[in-house]
C-alpha atoms as a PDB file:
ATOM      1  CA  UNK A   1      52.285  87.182  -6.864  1.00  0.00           C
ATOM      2  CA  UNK A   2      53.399  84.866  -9.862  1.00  0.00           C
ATOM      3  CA  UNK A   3      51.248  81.377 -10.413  1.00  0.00           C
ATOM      4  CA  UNK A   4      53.506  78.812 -11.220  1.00  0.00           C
ATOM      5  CA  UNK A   5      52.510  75.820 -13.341  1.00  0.00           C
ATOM      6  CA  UNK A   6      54.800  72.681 -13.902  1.00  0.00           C
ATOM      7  CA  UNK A   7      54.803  70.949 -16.974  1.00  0.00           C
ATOM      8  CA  UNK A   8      54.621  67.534 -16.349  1.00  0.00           C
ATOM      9  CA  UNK A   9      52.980  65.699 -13.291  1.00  0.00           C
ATOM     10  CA  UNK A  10      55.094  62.916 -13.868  1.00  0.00           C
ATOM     11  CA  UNK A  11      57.973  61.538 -11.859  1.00  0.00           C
ATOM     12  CA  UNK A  12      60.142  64.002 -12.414  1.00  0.00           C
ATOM     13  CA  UNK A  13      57.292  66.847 -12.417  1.00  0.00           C
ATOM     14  CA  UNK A  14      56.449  65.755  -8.786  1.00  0.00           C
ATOM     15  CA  UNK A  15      60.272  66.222  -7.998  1.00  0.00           C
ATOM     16  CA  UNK A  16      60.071  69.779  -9.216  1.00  0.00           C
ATOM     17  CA  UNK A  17      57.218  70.580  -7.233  1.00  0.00           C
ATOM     18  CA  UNK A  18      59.519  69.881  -3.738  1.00  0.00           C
ATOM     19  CA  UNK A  19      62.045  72.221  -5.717  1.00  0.00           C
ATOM     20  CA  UNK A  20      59.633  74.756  -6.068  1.00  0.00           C
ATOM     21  CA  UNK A  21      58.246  74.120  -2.033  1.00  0.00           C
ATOM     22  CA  UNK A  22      61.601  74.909  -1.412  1.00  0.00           C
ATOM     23  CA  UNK A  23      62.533  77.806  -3.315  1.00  0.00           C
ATOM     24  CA  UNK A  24      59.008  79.305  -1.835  1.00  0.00           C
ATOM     25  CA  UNK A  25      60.415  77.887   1.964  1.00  0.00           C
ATOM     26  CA  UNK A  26      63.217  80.242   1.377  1.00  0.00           C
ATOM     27  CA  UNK A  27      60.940  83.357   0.350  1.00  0.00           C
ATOM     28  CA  UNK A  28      60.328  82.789  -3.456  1.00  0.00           C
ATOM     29  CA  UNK A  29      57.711  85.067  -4.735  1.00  0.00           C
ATOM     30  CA  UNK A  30      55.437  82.789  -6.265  1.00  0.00           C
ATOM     31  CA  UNK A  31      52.719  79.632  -5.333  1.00  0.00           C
ATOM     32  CA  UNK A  32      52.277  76.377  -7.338  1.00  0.00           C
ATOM     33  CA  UNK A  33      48.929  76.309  -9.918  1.00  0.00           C
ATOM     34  CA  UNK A  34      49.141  72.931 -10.425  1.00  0.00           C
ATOM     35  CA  UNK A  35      50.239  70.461 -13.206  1.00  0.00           C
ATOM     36  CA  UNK A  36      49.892  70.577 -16.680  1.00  0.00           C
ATOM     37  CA  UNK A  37      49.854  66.897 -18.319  1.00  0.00           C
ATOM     38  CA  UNK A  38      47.893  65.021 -21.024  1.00  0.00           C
ATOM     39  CA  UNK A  39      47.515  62.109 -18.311  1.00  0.00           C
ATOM     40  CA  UNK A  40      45.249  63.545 -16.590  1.00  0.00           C
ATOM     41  CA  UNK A  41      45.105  60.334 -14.278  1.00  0.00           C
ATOM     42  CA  UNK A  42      49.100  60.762 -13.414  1.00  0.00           C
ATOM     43  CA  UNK A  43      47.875  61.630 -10.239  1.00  0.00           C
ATOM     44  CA  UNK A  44      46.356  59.348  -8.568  1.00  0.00           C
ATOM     45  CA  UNK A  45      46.810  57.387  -5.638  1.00  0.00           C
ATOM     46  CA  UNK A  46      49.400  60.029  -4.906  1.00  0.00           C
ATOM     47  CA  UNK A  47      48.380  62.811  -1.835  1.00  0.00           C
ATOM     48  CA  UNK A  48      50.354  65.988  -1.289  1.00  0.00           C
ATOM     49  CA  UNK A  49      50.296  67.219  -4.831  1.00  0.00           C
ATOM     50  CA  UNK A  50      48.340  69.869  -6.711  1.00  0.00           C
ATOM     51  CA  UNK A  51      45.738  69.383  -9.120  1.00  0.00           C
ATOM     52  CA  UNK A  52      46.177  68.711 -12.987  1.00  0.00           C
ATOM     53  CA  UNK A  53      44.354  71.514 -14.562  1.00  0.00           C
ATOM     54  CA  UNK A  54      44.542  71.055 -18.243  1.00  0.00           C
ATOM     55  CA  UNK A  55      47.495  69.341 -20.733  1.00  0.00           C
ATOM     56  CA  UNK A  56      50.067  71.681 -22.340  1.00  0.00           C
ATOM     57  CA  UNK A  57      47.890  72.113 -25.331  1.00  0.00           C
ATOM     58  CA  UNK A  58      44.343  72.950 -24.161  1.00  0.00           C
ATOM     59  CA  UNK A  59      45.331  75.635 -21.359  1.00  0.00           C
ATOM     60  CA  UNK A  60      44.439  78.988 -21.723  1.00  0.00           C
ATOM     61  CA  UNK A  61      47.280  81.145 -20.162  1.00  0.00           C
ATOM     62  CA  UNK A  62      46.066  83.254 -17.264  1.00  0.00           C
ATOM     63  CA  UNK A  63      47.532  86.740 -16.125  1.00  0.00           C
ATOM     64  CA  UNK A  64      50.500  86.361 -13.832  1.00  0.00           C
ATOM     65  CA  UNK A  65      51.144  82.826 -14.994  1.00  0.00           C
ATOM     66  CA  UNK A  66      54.717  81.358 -15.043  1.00  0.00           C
ATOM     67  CA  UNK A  67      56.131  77.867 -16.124  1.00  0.00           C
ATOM     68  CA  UNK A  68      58.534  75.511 -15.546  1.00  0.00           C
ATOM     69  CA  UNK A  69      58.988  72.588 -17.769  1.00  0.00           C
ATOM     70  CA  UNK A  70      59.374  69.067 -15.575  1.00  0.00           C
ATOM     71  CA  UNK A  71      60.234  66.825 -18.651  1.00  0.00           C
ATOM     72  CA  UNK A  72      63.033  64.325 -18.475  1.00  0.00           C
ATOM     73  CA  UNK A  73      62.962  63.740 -22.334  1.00  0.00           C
ATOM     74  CA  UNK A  74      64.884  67.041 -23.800  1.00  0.00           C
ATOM     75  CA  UNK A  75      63.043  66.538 -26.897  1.00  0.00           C
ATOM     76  CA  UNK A  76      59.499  66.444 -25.108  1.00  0.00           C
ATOM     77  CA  UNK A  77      61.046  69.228 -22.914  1.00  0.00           C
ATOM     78  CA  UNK A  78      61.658  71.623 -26.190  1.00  0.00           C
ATOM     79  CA  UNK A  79      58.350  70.532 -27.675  1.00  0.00           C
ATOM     80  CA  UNK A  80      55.882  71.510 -24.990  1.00  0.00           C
ATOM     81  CA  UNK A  81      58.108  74.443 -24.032  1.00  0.00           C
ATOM     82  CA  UNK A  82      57.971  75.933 -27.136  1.00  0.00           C
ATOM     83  CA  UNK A  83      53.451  75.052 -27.007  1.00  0.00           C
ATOM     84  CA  UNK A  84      53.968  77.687 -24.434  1.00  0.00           C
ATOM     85  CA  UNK A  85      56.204  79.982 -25.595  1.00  0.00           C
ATOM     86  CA  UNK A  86      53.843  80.113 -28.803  1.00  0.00           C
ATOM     87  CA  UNK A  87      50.781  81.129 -26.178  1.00  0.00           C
ATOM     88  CA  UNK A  88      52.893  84.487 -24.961  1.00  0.00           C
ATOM     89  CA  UNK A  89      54.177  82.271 -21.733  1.00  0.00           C
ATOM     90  CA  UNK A  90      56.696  83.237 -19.083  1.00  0.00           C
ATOM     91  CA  UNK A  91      59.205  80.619 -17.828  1.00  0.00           C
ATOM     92  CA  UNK A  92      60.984  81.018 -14.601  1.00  0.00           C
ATOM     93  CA  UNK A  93      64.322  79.251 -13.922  1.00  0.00           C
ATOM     94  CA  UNK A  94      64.078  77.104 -10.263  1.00  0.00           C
ATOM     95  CA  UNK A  95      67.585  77.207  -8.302  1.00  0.00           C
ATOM     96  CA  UNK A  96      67.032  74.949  -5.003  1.00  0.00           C
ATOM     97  CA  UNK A  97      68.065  77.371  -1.939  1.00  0.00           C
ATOM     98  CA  UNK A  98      70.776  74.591  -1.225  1.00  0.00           C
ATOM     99  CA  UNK A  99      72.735  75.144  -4.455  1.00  0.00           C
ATOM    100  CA  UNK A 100      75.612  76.647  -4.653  1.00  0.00           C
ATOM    101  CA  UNK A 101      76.073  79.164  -7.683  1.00  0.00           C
ATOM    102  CA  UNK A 102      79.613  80.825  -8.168  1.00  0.00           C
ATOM    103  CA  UNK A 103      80.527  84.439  -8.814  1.00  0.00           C
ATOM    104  CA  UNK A 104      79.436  85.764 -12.341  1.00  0.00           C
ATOM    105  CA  UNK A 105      77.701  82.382 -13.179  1.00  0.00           C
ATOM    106  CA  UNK A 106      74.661  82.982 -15.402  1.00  0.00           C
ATOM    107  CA  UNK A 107      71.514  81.149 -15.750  1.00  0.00           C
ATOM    108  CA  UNK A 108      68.934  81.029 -18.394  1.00  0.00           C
ATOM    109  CA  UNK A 109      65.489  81.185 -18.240  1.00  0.00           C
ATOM    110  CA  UNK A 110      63.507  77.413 -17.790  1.00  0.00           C
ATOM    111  CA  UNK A 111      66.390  76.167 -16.034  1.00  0.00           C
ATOM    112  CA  UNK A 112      65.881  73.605 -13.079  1.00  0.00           C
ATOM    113  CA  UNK A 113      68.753  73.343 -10.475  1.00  0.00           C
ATOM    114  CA  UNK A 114      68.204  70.372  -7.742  1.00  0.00           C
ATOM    115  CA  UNK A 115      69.692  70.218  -4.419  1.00  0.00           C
ATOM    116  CA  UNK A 116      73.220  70.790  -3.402  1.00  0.00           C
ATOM    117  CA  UNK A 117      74.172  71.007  -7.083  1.00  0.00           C
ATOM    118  CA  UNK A 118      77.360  73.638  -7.787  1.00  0.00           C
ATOM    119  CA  UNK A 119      77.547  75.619 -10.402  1.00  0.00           C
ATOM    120  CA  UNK A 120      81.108  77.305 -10.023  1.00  0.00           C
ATOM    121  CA  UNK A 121      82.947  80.685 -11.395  1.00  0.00           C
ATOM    122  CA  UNK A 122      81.731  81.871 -14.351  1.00  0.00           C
ATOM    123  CA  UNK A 123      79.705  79.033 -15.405  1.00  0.00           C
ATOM    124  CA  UNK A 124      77.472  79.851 -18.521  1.00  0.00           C
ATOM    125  CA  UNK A 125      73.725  78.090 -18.390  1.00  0.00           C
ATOM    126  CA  UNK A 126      71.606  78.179 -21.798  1.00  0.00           C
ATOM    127  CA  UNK A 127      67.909  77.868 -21.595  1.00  0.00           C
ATOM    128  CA  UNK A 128      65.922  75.353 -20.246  1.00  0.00           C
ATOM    129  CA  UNK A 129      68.492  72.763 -18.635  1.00  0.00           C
ATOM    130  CA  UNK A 130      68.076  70.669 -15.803  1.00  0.00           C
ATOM    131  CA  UNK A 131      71.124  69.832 -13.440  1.00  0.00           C
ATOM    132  CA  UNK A 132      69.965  67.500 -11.245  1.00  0.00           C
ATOM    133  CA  UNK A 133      70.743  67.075  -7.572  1.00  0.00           C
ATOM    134  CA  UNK A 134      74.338  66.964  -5.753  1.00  0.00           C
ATOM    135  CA  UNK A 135      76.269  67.345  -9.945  1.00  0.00           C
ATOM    136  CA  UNK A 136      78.187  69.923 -10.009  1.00  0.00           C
ATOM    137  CA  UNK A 137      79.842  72.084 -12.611  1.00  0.00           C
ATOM    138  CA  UNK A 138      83.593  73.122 -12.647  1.00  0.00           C
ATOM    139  CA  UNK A 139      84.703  77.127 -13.674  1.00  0.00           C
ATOM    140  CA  UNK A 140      84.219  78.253 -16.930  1.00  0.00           C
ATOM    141  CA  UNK A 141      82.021  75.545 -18.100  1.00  0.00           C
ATOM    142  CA  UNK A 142      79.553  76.078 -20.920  1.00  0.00           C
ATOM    143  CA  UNK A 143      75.886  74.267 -21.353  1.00  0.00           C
ATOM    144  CA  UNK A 144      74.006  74.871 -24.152  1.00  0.00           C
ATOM    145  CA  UNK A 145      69.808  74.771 -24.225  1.00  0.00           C
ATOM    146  CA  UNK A 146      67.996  71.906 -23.273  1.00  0.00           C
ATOM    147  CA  UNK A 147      70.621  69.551 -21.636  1.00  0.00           C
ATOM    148  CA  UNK A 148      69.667  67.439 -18.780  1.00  0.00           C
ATOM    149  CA  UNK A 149      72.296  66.785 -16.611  1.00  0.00           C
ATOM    150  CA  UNK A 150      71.496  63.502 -14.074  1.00  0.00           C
ATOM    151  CA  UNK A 151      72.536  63.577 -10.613  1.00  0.00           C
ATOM    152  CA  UNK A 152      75.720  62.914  -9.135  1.00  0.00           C
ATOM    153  CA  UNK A 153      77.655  64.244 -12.712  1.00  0.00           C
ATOM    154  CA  UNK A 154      81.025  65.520 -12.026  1.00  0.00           C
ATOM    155  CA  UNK A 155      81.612  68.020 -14.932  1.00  0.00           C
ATOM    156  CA  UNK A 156      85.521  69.747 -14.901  1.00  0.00           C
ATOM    157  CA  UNK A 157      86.584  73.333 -15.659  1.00  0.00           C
ATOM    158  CA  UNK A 158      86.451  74.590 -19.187  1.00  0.00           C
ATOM    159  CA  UNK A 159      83.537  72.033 -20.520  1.00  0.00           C
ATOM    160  CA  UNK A 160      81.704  72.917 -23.600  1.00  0.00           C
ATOM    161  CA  UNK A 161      78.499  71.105 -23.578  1.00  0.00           C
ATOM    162  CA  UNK A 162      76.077  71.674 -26.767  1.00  0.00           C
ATOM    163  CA  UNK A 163      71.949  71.711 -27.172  1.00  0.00           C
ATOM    164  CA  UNK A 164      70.209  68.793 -26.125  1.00  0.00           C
ATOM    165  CA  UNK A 165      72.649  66.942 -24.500  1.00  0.00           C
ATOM    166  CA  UNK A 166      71.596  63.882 -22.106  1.00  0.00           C
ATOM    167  CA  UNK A 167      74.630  63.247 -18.926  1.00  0.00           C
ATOM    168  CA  UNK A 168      72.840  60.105 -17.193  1.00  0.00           C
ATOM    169  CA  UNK A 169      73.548  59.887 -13.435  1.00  0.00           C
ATOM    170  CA  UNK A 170      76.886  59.835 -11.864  1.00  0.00           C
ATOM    171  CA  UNK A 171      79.309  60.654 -15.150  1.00  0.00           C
ATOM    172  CA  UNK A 172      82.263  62.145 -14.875  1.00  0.00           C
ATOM    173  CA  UNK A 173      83.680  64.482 -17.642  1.00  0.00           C
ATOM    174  CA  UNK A 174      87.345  65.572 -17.755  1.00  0.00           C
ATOM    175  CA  UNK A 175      88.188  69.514 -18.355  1.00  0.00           C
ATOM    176  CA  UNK A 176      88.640  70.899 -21.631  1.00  0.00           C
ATOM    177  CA  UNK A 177      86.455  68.796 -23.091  1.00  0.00           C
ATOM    178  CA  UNK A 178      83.690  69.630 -26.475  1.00  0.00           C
ATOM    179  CA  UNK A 179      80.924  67.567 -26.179  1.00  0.00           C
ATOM    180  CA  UNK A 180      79.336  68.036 -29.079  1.00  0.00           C
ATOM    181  CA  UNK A 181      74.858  68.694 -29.575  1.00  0.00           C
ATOM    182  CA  UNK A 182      72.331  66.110 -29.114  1.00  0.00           C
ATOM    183  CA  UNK A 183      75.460  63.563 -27.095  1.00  0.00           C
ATOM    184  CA  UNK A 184      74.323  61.290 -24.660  1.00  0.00           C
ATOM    185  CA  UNK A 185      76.413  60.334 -21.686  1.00  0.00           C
ATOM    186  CA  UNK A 186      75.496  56.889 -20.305  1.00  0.00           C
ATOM    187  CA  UNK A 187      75.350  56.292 -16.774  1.00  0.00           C
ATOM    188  CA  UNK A 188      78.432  56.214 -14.433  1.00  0.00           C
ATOM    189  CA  UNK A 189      80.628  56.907 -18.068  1.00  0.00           C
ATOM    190  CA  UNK A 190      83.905  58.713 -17.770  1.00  0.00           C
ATOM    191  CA  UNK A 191      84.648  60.868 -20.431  1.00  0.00           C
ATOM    192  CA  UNK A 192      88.289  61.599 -21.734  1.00  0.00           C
ATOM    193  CA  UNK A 193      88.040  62.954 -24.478  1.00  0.00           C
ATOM    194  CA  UNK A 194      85.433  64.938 -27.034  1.00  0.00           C
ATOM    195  CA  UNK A 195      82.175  63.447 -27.897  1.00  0.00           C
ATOM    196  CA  UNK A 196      81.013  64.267 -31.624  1.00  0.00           C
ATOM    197  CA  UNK A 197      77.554  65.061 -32.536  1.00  0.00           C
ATOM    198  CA  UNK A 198      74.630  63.018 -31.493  1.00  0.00           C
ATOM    199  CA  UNK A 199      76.737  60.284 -29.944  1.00  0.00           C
ATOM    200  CA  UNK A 200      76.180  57.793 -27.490  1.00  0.00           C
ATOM    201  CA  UNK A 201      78.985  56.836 -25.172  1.00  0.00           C
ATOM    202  CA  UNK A 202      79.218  54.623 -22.167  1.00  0.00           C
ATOM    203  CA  UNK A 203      82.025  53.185 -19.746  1.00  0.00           C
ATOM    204  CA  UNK A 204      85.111  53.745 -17.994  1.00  0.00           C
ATOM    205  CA  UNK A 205      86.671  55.212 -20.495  1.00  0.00           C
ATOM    206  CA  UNK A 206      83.661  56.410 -22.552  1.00  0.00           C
ATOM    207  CA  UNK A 207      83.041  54.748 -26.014  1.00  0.00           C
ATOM    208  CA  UNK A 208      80.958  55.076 -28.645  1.00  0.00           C
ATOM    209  CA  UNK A 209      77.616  52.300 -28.687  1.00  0.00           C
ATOM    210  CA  UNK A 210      75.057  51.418 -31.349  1.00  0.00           C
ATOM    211  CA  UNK A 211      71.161  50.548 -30.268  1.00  0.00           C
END
C-alpha cells in the first residue's frame, strides 16, 4: 500500500485530505501519512487531521511514499513540487469518486479534482492542476500545468488554457477561447474573448486591471 503525504496543512491542504478520505471511501489503494508544512503549528486547535511530520524541505522520502501538492498559490505549488520531484518523489493525481470524467479525457500526474467537478470528452489535463469543486470543463478543452481552477468555473468546449493560470471562483469562459500562461481570472468574471499573457481580468465582460 502507497503512503500518501499532502503538501500543505493549510486550508486548502485540510480540504484535500476529505478528497483523499474519499477517494480511499471508494477503494483507493493508499492511506494518508500526514502533512508536510513549514508551520508546523498549522494544526492546532483543529481535531480530525493527521500529524505534520516534517516541512517540504527537511523530509527524507520513505519507500512507498506518494504526494499530492495542497497549495493554492501555483507558484508555491510548482516550487515545493519540484523540492520533491528533486528527492526521486512520486505524485499521485486525486479525482473525488463524485466527479464526472468524460470518454478519452486525460489527466496528469499531481492533479486535484474536487467534488462533482466534470471534466467532459476529450478533455486534456497537464500536470499538477487543481479544479476545484462543482467547475466543470466543456469537450475538447485544454489546461496546461499548474492552473488552479476555483469552484463553480464554467469553462466551454474548445478552451485553451496555458501554465499557471489562476480562474477564481464562479467564472465563466466562452468556447474557443486562448487564454494565454500565467492569466488570472477574477472572481465571478465572464470571459469573451482571449486573455494575453500574464493578465489580469475581472467583470462581466472581462477586462484587463492594474494592482
Amino acid at each position: 500500500m502507497k503512503h500518501l503525504l499532502i503538501i500543505g496543512a493549510r486550508g486548502w491542504g485540510r480540504e484535500v485530505y476529505d478528497i483523499a478520505v474519499a477517494c480511499m471511501s471508494a477503494g483507493a489503494d493508499f492511506d494518508v501519512k500526514g502533512f508536510l508544512d513549514d508551520k508546523s503549528e498549522a494544526l492546532d486547535g483543529l481535531d480530525n487531521y493527521p500529524p505534520i511530520i516534517s516541512s517540504v524541505e527537511d523530509y527524507n522520502i520513505q519507500k512507498d511514499d506518494v504526494f499530492i501538492c495542497a497549495l493554492g498559490g501555483v507558484n508555491y505549488k510548482k516550487h515545493y513540487a519540484q523540492i520533491i520531484l528533486d528527492k526521486g518523489g512520486e505524485f499521485i493525481s486525486l479525482i473525488h469518486p463524485t466527479a464526472v470524467i468524460g470518454t478519452n479525457a486525460k489527466i496528469g500526474k499531481g492533479c486535484v479534482v474536487g467534488a462533482f467537478a466534470n471534466l467532459s470528452n476529450d478533455t486534456q489535463i497537464g500536470n499538477f492542476v487543481t479544479i476545484s469543486l462543482r467547475s466543470g470543463m466543456g469537450h475538447d478543452t485544454t489546461i496546461d500545468d499548474y492552473c488552479h481552477i476555483g469552484g463553480h468555473c464554467s469553462i466551454s468546449g474548445f478552451v485553451t488554457i496555458g501554465k499557471s493560470v489562476v480562474i477564481h471562483p464562479g467564472a465563466v469562459i466562452v468556447s474557443h477561447r486562448k487564454i494565454g500562461d500565467n492569466a488570472v481570472i477574477g472572481i465571478g468574471s465572464v470571459v469573451l474573448g482571449n486573455i494575453k499573457e500574464g493578465t489580469t481580468v475581472f467583470g462581466n465582460p472581462a477586462k484587463k486591471i492594474d494592482f
